[in-house]
C-alpha atoms as a PDB file:
ATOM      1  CA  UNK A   1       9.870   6.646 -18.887  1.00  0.00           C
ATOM      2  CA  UNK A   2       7.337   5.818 -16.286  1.00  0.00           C
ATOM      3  CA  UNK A   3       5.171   2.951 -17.142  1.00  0.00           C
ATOM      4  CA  UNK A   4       1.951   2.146 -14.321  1.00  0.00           C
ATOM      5  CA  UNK A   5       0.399  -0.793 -13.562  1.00  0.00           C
ATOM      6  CA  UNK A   6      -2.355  -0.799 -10.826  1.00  0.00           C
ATOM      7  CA  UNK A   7      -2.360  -3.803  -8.064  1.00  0.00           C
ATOM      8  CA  UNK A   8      -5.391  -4.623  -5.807  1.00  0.00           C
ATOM      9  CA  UNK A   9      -4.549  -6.874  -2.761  1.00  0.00           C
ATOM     10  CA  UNK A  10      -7.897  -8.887  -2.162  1.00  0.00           C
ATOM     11  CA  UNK A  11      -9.439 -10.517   0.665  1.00  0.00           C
ATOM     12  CA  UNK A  12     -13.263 -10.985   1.388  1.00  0.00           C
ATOM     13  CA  UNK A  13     -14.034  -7.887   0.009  1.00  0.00           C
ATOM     14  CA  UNK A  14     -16.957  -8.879  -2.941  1.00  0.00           C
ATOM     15  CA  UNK A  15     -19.040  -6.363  -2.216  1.00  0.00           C
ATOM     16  CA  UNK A  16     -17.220  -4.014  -2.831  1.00  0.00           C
ATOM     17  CA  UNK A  17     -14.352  -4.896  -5.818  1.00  0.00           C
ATOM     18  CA  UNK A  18     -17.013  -4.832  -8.864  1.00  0.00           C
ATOM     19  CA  UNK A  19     -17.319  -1.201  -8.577  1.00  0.00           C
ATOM     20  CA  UNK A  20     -13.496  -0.442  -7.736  1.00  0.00           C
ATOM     21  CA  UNK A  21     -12.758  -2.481 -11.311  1.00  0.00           C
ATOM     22  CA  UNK A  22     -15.435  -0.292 -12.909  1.00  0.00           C
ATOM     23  CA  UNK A  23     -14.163   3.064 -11.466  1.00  0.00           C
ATOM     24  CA  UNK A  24     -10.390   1.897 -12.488  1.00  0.00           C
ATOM     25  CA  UNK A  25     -11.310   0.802 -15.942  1.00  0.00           C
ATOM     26  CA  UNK A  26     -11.575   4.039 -17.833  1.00  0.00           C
ATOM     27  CA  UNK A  27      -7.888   4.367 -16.958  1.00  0.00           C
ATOM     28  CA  UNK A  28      -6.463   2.231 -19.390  1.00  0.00           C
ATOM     29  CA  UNK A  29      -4.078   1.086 -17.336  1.00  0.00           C
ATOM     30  CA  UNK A  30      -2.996  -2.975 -16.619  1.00  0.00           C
ATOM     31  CA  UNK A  31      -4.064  -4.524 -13.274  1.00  0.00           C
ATOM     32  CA  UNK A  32      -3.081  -7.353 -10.939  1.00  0.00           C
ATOM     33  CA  UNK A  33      -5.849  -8.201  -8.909  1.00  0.00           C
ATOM     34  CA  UNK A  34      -4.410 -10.667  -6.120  1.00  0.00           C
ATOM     35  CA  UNK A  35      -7.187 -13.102  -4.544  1.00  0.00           C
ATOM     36  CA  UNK A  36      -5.257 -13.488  -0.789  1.00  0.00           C
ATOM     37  CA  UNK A  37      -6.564 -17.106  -0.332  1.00  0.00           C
ATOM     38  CA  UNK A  38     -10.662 -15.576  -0.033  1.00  0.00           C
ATOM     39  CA  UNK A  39     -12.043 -18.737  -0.645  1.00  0.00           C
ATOM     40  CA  UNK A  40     -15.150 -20.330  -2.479  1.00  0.00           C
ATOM     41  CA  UNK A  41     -17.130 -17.381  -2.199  1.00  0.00           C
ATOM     42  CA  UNK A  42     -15.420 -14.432  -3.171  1.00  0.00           C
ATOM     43  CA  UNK A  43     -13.690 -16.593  -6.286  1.00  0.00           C
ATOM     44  CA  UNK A  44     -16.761 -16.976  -8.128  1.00  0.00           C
ATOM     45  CA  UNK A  45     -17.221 -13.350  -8.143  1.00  0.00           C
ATOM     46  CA  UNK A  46     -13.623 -12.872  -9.182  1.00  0.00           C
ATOM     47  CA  UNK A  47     -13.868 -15.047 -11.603  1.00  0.00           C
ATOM     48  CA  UNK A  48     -17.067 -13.846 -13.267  1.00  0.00           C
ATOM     49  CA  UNK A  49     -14.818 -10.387 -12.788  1.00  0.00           C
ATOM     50  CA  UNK A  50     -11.276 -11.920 -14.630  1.00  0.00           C
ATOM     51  CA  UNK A  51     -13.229 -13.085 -17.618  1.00  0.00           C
ATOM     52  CA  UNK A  52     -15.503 -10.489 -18.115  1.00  0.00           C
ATOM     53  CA  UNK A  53     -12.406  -7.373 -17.947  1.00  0.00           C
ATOM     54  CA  UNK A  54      -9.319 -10.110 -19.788  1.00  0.00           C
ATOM     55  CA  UNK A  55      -7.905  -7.532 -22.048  1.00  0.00           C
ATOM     56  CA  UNK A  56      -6.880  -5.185 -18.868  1.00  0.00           C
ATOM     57  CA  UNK A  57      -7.593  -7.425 -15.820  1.00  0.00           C
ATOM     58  CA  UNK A  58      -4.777 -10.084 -14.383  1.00  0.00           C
ATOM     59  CA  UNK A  59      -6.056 -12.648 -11.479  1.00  0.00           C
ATOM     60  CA  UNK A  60      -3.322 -14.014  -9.707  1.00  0.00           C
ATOM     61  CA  UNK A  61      -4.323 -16.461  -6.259  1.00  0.00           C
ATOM     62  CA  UNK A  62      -2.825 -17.122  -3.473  1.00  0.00           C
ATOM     63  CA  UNK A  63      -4.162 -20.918  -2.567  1.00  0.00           C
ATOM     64  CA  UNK A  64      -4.268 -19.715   1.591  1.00  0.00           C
ATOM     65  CA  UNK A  65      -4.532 -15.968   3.257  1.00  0.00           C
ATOM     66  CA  UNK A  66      -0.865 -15.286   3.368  1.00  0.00           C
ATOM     67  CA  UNK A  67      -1.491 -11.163   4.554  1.00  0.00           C
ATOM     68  CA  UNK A  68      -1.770  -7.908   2.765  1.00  0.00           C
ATOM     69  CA  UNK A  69       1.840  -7.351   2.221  1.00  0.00           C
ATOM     70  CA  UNK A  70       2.478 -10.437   0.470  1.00  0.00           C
ATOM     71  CA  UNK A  71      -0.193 -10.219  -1.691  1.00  0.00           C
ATOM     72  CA  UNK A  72       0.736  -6.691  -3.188  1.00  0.00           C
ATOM     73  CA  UNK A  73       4.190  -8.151  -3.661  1.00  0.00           C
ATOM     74  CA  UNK A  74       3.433 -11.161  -5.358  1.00  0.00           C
ATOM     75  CA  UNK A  75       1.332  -8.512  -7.868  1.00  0.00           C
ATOM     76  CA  UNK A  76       4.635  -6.025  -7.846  1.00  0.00           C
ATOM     77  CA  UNK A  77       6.896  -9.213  -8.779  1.00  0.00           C
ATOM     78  CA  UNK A  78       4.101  -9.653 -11.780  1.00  0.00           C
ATOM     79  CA  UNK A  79       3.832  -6.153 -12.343  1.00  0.00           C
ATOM     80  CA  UNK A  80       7.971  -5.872 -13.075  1.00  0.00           C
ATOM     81  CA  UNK A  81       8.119  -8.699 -15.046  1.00  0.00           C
ATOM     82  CA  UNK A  82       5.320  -7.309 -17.480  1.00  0.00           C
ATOM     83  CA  UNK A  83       7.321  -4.459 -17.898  1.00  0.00           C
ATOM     84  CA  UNK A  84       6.385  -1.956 -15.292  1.00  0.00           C
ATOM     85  CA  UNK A  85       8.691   0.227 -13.644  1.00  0.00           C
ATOM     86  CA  UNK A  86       5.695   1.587 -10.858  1.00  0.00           C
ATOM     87  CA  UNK A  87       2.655   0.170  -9.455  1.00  0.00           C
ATOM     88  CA  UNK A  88      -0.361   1.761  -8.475  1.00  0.00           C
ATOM     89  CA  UNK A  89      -1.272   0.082  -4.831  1.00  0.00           C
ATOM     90  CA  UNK A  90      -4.969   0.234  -3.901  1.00  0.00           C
ATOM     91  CA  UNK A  91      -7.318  -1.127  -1.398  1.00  0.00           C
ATOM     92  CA  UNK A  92     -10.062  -3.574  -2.569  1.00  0.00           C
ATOM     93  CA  UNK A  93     -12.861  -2.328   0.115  1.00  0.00           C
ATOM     94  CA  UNK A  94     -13.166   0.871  -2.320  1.00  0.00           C
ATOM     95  CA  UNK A  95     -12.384   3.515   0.717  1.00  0.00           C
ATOM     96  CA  UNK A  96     -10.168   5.568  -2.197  1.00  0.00           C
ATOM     97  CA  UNK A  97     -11.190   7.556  -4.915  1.00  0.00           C
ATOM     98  CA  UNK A  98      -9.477   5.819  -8.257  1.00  0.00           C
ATOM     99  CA  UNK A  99      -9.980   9.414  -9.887  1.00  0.00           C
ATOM    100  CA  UNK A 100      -6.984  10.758  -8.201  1.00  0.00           C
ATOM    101  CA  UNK A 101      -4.737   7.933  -9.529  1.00  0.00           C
ATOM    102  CA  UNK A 102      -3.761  10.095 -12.641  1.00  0.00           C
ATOM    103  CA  UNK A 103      -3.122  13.085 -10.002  1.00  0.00           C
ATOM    104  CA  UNK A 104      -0.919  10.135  -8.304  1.00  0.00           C
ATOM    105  CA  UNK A 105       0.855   9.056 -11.022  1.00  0.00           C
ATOM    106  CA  UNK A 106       1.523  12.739 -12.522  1.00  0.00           C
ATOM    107  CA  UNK A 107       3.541  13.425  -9.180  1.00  0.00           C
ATOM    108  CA  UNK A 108       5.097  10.443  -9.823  1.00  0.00           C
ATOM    109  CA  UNK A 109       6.191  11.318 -12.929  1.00  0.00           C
ATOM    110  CA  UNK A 110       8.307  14.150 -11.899  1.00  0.00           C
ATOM    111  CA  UNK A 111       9.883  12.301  -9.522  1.00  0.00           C
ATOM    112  CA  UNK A 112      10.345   8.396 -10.464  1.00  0.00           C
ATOM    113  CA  UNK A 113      12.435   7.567  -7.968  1.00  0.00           C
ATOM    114  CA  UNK A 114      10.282   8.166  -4.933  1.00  0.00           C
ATOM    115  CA  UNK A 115       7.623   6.420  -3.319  1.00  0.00           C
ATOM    116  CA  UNK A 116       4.012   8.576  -3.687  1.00  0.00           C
ATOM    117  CA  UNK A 117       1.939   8.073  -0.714  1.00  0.00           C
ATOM    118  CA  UNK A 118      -1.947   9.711  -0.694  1.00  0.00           C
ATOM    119  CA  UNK A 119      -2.352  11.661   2.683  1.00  0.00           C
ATOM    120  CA  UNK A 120      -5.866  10.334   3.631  1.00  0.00           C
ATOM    121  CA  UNK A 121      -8.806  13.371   4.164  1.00  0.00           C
ATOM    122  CA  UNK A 122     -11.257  11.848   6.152  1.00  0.00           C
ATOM    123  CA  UNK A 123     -15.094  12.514   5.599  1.00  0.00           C
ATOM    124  CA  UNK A 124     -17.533  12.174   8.587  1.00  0.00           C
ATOM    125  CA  UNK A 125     -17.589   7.844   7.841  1.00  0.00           C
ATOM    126  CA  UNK A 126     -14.506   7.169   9.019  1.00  0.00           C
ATOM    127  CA  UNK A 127     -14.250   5.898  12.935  1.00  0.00           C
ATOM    128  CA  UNK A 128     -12.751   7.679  15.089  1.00  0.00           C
ATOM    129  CA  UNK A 129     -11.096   4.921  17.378  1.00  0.00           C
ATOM    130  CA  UNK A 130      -9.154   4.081  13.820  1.00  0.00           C
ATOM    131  CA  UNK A 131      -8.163   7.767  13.386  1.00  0.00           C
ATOM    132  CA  UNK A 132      -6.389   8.386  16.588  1.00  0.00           C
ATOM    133  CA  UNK A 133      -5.408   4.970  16.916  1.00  0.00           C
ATOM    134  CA  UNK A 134      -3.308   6.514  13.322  1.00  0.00           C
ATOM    135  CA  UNK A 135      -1.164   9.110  15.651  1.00  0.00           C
ATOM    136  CA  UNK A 136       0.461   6.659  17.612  1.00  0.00           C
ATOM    137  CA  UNK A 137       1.625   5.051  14.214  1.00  0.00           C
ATOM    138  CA  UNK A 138       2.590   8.944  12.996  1.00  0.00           C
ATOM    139  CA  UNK A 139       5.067   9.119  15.847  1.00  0.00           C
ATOM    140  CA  UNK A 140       6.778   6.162  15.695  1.00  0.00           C
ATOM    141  CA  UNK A 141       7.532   6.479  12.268  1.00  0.00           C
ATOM    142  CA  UNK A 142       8.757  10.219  13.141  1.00  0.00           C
ATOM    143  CA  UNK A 143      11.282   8.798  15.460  1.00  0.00           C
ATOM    144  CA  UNK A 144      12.110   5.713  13.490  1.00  0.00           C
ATOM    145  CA  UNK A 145      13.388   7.957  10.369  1.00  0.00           C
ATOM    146  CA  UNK A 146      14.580  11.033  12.364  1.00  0.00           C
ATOM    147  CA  UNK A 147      12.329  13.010  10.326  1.00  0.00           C
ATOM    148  CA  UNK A 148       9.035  14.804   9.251  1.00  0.00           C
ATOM    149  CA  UNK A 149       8.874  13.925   5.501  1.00  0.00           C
ATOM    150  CA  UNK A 150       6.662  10.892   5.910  1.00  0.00           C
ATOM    151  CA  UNK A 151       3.180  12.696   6.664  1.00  0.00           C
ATOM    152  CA  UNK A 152       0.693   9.330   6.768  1.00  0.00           C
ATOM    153  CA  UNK A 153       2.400   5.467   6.299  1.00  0.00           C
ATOM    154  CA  UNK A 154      -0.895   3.797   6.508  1.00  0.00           C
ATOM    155  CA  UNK A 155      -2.859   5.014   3.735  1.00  0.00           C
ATOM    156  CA  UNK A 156      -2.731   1.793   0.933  1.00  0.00           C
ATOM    157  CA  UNK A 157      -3.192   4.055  -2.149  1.00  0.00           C
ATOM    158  CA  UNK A 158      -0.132   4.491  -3.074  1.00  0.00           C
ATOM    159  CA  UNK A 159       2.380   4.470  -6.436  1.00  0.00           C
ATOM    160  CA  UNK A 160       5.854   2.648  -5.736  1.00  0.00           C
ATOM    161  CA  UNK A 161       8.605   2.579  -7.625  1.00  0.00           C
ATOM    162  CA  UNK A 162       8.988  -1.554  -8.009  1.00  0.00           C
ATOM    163  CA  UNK A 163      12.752  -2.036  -8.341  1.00  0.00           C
ATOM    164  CA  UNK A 164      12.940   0.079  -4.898  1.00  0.00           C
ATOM    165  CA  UNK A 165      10.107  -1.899  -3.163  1.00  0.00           C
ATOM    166  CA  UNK A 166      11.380  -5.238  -4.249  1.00  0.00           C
ATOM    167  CA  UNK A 167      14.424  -4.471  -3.087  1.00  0.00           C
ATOM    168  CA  UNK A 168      13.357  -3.695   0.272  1.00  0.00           C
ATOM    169  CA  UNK A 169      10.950  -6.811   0.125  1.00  0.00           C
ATOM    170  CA  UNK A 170      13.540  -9.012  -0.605  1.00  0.00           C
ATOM    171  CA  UNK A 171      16.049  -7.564   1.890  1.00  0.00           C
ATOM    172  CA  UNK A 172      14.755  -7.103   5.264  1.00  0.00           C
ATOM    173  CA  UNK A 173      11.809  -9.137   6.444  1.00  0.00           C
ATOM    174  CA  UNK A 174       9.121  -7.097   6.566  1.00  0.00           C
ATOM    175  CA  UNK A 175       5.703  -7.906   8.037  1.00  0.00           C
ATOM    176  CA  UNK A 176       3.060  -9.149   6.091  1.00  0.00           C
ATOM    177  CA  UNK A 177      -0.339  -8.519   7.511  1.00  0.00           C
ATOM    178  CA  UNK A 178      -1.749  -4.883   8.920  1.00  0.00           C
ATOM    179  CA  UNK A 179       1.493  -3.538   9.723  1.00  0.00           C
ATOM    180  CA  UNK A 180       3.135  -4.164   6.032  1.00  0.00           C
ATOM    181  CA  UNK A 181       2.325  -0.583   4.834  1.00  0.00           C
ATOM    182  CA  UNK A 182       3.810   1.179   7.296  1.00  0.00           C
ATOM    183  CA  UNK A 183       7.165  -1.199   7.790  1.00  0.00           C
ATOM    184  CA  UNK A 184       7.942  -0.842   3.925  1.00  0.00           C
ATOM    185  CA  UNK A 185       7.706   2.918   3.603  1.00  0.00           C
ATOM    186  CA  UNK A 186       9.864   3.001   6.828  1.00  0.00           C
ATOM    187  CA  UNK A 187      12.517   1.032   5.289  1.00  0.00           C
ATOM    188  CA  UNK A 188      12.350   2.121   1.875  1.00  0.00           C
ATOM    189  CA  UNK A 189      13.054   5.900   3.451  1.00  0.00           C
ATOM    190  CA  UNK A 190      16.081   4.147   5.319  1.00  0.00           C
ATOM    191  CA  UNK A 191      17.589   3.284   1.830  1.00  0.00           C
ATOM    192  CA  UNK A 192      17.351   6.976   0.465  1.00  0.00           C
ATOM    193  CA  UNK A 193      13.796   6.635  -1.628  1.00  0.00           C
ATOM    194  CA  UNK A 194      12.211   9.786  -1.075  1.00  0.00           C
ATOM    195  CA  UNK A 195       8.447  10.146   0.473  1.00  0.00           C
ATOM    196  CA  UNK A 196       5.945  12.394  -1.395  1.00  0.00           C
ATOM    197  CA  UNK A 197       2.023  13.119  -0.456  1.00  0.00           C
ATOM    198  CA  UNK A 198      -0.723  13.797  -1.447  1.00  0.00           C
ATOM    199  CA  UNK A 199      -4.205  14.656  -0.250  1.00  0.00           C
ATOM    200  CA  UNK A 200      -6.839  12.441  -1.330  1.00  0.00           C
ATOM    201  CA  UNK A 201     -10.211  11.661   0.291  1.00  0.00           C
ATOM    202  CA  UNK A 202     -10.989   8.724   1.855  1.00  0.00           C
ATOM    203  CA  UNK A 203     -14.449   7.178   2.946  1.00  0.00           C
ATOM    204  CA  UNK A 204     -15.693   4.252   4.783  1.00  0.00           C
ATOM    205  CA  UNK A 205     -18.578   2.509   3.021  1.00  0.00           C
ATOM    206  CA  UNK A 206     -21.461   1.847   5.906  1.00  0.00           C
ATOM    207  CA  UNK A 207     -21.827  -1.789   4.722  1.00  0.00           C
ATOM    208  CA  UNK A 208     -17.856  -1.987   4.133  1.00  0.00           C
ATOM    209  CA  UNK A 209     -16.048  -5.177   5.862  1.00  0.00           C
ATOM    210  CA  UNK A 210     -13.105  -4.316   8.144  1.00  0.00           C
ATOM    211  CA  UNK A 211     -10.543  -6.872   8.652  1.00  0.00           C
ATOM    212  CA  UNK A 212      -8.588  -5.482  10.984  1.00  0.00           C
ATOM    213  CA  UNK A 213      -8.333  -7.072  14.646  1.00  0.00           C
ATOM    214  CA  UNK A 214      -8.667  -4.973  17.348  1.00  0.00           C
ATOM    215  CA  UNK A 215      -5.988  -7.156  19.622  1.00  0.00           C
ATOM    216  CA  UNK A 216      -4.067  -9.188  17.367  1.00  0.00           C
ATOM    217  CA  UNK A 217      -3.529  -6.593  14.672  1.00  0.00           C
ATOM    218  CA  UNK A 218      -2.660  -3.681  17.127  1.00  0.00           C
ATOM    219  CA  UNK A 219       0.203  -6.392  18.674  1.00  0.00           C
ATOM    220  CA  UNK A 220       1.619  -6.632  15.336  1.00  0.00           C
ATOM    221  CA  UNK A 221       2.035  -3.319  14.759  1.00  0.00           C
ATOM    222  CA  UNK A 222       3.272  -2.979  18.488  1.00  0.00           C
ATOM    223  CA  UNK A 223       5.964  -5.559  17.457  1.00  0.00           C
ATOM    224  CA  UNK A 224       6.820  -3.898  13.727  1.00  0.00           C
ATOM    225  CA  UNK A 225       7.216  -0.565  15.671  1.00  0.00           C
ATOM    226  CA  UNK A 226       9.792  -2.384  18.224  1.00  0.00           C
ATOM    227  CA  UNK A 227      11.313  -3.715  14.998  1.00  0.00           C
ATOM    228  CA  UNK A 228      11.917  -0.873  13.676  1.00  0.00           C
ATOM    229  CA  UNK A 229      12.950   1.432  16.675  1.00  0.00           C
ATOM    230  CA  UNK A 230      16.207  -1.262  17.078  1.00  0.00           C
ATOM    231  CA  UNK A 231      16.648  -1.218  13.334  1.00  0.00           C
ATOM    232  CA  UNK A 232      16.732   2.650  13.900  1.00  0.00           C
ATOM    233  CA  UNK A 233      19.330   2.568  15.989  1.00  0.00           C
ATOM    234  CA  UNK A 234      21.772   0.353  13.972  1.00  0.00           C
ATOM    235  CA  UNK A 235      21.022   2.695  11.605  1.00  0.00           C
ATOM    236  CA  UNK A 236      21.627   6.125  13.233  1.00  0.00           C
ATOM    237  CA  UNK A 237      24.984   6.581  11.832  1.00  0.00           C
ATOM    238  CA  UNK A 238      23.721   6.650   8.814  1.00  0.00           C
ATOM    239  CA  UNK A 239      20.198   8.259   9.268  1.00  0.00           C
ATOM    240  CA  UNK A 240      21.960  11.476  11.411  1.00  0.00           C
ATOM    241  CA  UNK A 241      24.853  11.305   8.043  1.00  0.00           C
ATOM    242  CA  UNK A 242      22.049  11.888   5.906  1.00  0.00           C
ATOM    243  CA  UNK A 243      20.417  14.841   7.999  1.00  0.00           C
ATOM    244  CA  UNK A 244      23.335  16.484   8.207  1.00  0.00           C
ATOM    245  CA  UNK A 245      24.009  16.477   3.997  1.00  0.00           C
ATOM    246  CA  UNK A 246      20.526  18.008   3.805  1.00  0.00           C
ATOM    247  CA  UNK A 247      21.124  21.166   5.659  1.00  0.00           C
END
C-alpha cells in the first residue's frame, strides 16, 4: 500500500512558502519542510509557519546551505523513517500547482515502483532563456539512458518511490545543487525504476526569487552531464541488455 508524504526543499523563498503550505494543507497529507541553511530571515517566518500547521507540518534545518538535493534527501531519510514508502517532491517558490498532487499520486498508485515526474506546461511567465536552455538538458539525458521514456528531468514536482531514491542517494554520488534533479532520475532509470509523466502547469510568479546562477549553475550541470555520459558508457552493456529484452 502506498503511503505519501510531501517534502519541500527550502531556501530564501518566504514570500512565497505561506501560500504553498496553505494550498497543500487541504490534502491531509504529512510534510517535511527542509530550511537549506536560509538564515535569520526566512526562519522566523518558518517558524511562525511550524507552530502554527504542528499536527501536519515537520521543520527539519540544515545549520548551512548544503544544495537542493541534499535537502530533499535529508526530508526522504525522515519521510521513510515515519513510515512512508513515497514522497511527494515540490518546489518552495510555488511555480506548481499542489492540486495535481492527488492526480500525481493516483498514477503513482498504479505503479509503486516507478518514479512519477510532472512534464512542466509552461504559461506565458516562464523565460524563455530557461526554456531552451531545458533542451540541451533533454538530450543529454536521451543519450545518457539510450532512450525516450524520460520526457522532462528538471521539473521538481515529483513523487519518488523512497527505498529506490535512497538507494541511488546512497550509492553513487550524485550532485547536490541545480543539477540534483536531473542526475537522480538519470541514475535511478540506470537501476531499472521506471519513468512516468505527467502534464502539469507551471508558472513563474513576477515577484518570484530565482536562485539559479547563470555561470556557475550551468558549469555544474555541464560537469553532471560529463558525469553521466562516462557513467553511460560503463554502463552500456547493460543499458543496450535492457533494450534489447524490451522489444
Amino acid at each position: 500500500m502506498l503511503e505519501a508524504g510531501i517534502v519541500v526543499p527550502f531556501y530564501r523563498h518566504e514570500q512565497a512558502i505561506a501560500g504553498l503550505v496553505a494550498a497543500l494543507r487541504p490534502l491531509s497529507l504529512r510534510c517535511w519542510l527542509v530550511d537549506d541553511g536560509s538564515g535569520p530571515q526566512s526562519a522566523a517566518v518558518l517558524d511562525q509557519l511550524a507552530v502554527a500547521e504542528a499536527g501536519w507540518l515537520r521543520l527539519l534545518r540544515h545549520p548551512v546551505n548544503l544544495g537542493k538535493g541534499a535537502a530533499v534527501m535529508t526530508g526522504f531519510a525522515a519521510a521513510a523513517s515515519a513510515g512512508c514508502t513515497h514522497a511527494v517532491q515540490i518546489d518552495a517558490d510555488h511555480q506548481h500547482l499542489p492540486a495535481d498532487i492527488p492526480r500525481l499520486l493516483a498514477l503513482a498508485s498504479t505503479r509503486p515502483d516507478a518514479l512519477i515526474t510532472g512534464i512542466p506546461v509552461y504559461d506565458a511567465s516562464v523565460p524563455k532563456a530557461r526554456l531552451y536552455g531545458r533542451y540541451a538538458t533533454h538530450v543529454w539525458v536521451w543519450i545518457n539512458t539510450l532512450s525516450l521514456e524520460i520526457h522532462d528531468s528538471m521539473c521538481g514536482f515529483r513523487v519518488y518511490p523512497l527505498a529506490s531514491a535512497l538507494a541511488a542517494w546512497q550509492t553513487s554520488s550524485i550532485g547536490r545543487r541545480m543539477e540534483f534533479d536531473t542526475e537522480i532520475m538519470v541514475r535511478m532509470h540506470w537501476a531499472g525504476v521506471a519513468v512516468l509523466g505527467l502534464p502539469t502547469p507551471v508558472t513563474y510568479p513576477a515577484d518570484g526569487v530565482s536562485h539559479f546562477n547563470l555561470w556557475r549553475d550551468n558549469l555544474r550541470i555541464s560537469w553532471m552531464h560529463t558525469r553521466l555520459f562516462f557513467g553511460m558508457l560503463r554502463s552500456l552493456p547493460m543499458l543496450l541488455a535492457r533494450r534489447r529484452s524490451l522489444r
